[in-house]
Protein backbone atom coordinates (compact mmCIF):
# COMPACT_ATOMS: atom_id res chain seq x y z
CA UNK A 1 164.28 83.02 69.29
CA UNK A 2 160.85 84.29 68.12
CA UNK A 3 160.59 88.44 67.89
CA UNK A 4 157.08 89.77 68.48
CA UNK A 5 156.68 92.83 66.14
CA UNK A 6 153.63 95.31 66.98
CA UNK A 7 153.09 96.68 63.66
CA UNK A 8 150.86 99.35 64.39
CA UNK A 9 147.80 100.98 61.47
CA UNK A 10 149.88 98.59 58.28
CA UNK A 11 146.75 99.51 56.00
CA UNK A 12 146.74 103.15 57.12
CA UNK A 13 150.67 104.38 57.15
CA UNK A 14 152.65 102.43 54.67
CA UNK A 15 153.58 104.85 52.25
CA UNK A 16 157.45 105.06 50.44
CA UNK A 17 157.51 101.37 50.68
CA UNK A 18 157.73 102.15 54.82
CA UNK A 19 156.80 98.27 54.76
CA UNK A 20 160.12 97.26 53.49
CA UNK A 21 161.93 97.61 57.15
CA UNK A 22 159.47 94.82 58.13
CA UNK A 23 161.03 92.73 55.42
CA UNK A 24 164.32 93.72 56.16
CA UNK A 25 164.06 92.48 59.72
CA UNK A 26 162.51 89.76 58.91
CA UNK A 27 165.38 88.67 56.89
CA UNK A 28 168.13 89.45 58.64
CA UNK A 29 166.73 87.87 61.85
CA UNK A 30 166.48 84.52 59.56
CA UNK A 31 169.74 85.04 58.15
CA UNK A 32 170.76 84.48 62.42
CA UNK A 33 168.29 81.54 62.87
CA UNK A 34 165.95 83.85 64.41
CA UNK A 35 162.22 83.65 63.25
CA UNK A 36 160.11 87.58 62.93
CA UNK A 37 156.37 87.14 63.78
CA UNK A 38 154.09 90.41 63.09
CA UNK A 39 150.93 91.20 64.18
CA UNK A 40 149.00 93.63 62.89
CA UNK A 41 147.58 96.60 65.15
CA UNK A 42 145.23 98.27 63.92
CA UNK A 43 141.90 100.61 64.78
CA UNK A 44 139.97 99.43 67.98
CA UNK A 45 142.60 96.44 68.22
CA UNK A 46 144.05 96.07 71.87
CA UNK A 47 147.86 96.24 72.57
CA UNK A 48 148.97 93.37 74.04
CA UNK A 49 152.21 94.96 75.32
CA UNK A 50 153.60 92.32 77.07
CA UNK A 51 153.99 90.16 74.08
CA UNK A 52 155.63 92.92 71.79
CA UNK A 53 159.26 92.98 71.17
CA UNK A 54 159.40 95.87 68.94
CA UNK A 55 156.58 98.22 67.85
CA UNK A 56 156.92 99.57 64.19
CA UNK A 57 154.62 102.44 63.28
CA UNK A 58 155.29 103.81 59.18
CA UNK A 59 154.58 107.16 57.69
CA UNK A 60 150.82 108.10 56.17
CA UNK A 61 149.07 111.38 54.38
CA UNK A 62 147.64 113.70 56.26
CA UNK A 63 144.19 112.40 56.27
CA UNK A 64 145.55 108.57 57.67
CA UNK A 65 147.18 110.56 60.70
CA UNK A 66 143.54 112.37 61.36
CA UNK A 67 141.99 109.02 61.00
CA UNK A 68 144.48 107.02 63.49
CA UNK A 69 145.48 109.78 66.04
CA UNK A 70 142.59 109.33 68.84
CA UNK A 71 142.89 105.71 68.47
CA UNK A 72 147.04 105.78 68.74
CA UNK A 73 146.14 108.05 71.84
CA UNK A 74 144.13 105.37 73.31
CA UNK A 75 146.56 102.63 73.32
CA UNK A 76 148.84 105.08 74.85
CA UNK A 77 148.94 103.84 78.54
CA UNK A 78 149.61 99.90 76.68
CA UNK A 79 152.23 101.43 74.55
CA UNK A 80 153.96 103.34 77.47
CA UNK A 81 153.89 100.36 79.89
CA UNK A 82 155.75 98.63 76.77
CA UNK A 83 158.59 101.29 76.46
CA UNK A 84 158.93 101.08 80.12
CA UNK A 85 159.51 97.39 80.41
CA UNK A 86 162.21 97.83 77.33
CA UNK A 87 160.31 96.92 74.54
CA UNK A 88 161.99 98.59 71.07
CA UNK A 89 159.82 101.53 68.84
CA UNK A 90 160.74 102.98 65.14
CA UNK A 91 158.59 105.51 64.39
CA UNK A 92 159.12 106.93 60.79
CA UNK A 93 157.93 110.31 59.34
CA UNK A 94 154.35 110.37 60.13
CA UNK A 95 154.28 107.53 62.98
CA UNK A 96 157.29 109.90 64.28
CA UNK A 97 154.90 112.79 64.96
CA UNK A 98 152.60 111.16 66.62
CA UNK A 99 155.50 108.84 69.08
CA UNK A 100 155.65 112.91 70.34
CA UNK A 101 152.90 114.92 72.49
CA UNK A 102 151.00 116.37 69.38
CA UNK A 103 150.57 117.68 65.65
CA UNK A 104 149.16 120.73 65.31
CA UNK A 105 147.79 121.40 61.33
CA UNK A 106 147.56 124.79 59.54
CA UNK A 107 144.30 125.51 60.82
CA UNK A 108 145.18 125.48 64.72
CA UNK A 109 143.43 122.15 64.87
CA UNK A 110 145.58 119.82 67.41
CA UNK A 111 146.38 116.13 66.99
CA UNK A 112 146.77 113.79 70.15
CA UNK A 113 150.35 111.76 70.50
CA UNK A 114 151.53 109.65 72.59
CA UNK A 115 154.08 111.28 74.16
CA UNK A 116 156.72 108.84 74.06
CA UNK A 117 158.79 110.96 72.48
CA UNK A 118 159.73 114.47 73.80
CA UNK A 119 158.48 116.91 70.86
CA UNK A 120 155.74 118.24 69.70
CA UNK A 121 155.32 118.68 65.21
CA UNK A 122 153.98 121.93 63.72
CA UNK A 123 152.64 122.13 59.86
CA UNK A 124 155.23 123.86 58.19
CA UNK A 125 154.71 126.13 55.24
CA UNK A 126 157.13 124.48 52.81
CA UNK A 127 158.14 120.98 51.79
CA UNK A 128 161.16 119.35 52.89
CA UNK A 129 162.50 116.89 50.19
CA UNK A 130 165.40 115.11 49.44
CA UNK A 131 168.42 112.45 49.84
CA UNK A 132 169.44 112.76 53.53
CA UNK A 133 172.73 112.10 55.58
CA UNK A 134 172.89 112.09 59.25
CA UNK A 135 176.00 111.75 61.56
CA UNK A 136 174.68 109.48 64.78
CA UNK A 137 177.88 110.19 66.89
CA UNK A 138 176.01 107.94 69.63
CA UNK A 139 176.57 104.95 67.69
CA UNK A 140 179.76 106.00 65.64
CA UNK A 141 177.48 105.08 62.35
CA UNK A 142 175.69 107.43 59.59
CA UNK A 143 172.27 106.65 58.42
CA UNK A 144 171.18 107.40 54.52
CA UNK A 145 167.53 107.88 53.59
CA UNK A 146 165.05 110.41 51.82
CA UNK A 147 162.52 112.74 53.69
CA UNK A 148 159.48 113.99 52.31
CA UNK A 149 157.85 116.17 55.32
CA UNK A 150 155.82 119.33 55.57
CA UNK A 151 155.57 119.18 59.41
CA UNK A 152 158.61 120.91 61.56
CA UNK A 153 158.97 118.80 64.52
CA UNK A 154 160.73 120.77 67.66
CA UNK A 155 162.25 119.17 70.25
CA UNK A 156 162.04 119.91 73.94
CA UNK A 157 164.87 121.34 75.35
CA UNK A 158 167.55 118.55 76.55
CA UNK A 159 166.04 115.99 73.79
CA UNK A 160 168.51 113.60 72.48
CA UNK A 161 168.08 113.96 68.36
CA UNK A 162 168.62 110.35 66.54
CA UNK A 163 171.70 112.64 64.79
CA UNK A 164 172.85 115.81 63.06
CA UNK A 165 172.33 116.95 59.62
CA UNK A 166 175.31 116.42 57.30
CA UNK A 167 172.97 117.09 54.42
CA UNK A 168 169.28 117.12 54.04
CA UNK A 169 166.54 119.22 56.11
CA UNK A 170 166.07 117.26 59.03
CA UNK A 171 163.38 117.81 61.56
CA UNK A 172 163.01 121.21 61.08
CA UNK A 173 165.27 122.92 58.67
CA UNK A 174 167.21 125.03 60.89
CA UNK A 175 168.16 123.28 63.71
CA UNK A 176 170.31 120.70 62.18
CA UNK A 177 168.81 117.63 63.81
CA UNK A 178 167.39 114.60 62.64
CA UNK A 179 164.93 112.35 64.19
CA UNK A 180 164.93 111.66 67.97
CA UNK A 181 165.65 108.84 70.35
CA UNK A 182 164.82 107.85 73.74
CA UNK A 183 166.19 104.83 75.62
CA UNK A 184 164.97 101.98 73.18
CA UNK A 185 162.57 104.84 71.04
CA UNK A 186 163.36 105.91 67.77
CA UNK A 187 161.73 108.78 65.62
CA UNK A 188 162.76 109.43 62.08
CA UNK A 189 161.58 111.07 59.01
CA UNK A 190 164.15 108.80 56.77
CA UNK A 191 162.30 106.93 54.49
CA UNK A 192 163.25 104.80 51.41
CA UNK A 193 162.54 102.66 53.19
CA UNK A 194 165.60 103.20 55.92
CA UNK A 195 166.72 99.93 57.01
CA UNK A 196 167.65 98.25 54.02
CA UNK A 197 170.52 100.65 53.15
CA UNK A 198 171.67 101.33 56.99
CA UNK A 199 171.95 97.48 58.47
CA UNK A 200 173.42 98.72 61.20
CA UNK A 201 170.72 100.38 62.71
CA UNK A 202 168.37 97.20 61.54
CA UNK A 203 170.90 94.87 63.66
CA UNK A 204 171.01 97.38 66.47
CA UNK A 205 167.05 96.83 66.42
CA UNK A 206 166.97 92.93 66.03
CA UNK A 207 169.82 93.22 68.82
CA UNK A 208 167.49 95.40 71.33
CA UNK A 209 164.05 93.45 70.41
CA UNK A 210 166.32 90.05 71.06
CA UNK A 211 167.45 91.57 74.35
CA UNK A 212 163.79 92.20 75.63
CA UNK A 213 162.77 88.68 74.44
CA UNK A 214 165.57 86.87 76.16
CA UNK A 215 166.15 88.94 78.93
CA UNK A 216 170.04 89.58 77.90
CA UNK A 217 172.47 91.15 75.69
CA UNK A 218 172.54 89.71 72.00
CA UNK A 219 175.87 89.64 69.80
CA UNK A 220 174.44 89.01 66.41
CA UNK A 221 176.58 87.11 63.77
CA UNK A 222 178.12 89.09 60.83
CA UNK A 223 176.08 89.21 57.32
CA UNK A 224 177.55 89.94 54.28
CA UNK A 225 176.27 93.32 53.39
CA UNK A 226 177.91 94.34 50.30
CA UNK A 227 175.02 95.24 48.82
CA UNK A 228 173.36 97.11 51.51
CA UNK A 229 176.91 98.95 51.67
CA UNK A 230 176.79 99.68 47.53
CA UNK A 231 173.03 100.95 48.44
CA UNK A 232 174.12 103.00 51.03
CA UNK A 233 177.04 104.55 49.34
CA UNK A 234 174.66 105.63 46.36
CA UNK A 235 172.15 107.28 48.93
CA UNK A 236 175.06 108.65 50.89
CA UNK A 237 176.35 110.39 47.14
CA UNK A 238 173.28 112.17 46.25
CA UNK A 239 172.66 113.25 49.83
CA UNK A 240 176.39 114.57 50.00
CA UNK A 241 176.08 116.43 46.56
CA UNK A 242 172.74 118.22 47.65
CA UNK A 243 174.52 119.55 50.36
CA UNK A 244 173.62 120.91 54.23
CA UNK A 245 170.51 122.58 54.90
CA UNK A 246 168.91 123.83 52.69
């Protein structure tokens, strides 16, 4: 089958090689005789939701999010019809914040999301930096990657967070969660990028988008990762040696 990616803002948020999930995906869904097509969404382009299998939106500076936010917030009613009819979302770091209700910077000034999410991000006052671990008990899996936030993202009471801290900062620092999910929506502040050192979250995506293009469940064929495992294991090292929360 053919999976429709949405990537949205590419020249805008693409920083810490963000990009690299797109090639990751792309690769393992030809490794299954699947083909990846990606369009690019960017400023004043129109959603066309119905033809989206999985949205991707990367992480950016400060200044990128300021640029893209009212924009984002205008493709929000496309966007939300698309999560509604099942369609997959990654949001990572920056395009995390803004799959929630808002940003608000140090000034007071506000930032629109889209609220797909349930949070809200507030500018922190110190960096949070480092190898991460997280324990996703949902899925029985860990996920490796390395954050690089000032923002402390809260989320709303009830929230499901993508998983718990084993070591790293998380979304906040204190609360011990990473990331959030809802349905077939995924925050995260892991970069690296993520996906090529945690394939099983990459397959669970390819496996979801599939789903939405065919209309049923997917099993997807085996790969040999022993590489992506080695990767992993490295990541999963220095995150364990830098300890909890820090």
């Amino acid at each position: 089958m053919r999976i429709r990616v949405g990537h949205l803002y590419p020249d805008h948020l693409n920083i810490y090689a963000d990009r690299g999930n797109i090639a990751v995906l792309a690769g393992r869904a030809r490794a299954r005789g699947h083909t990846l097509e990606v369009r690019a969404i960017g400023l004043a382009d129109s959603v066309p939701w119905r033809e989206i299998d999985l949205f991707y939106i990367g992480g950016g500076q400060d200044k990128d999010q300021e640029l893209i936010a009212a924009d984002l917030a205008g493709k929000g009613a496309a966007l939300t019809e698309a999560a509604a009819e099942g369609a997959v979302f990654l949001g990572v770091c920056g395009g995390y914040q803004l799959l929630g209700r808002s940003y608000r910077d140090r000034a007071g000034g506000e930032l629109p999301g889209v609220g797909l999410l349930p949070l809200h991000t507030l500018a922190g006052t110190r960096r949070m930096i480092g190898d991460v671990l997280i324990d996703c008990a949902w899925a029985g899996e860990r996920l490796v990657g390395f954050e690089n936030h000032g923002g402390a993202t809260i989320l709303d009471p009830g929230a499901t967070p993508l998983g718990r801290i084993v070591a790293g900062f998380g979304n906040d620092g204190a609360s011990g969660y990473e990331g959030a999910r809802e349905g077939r929506i995924y925050g995260t502040y892991l970069h690296g990028p993520l996906l090529p050192r945690n394939p099983w979250f990459a397959d669970r995506l390819l496996a979801e988008a599939l789903e939405h293009r065919g209309g049923h469940p997917v099993e997807l064929a085996e790969l040999d990762d022993e590489l992506e495992h080695a990767a992993y294991a490295v990541a999963a090292a220095r995150a364990t040696a830098r300890g909890g929360r820090q």
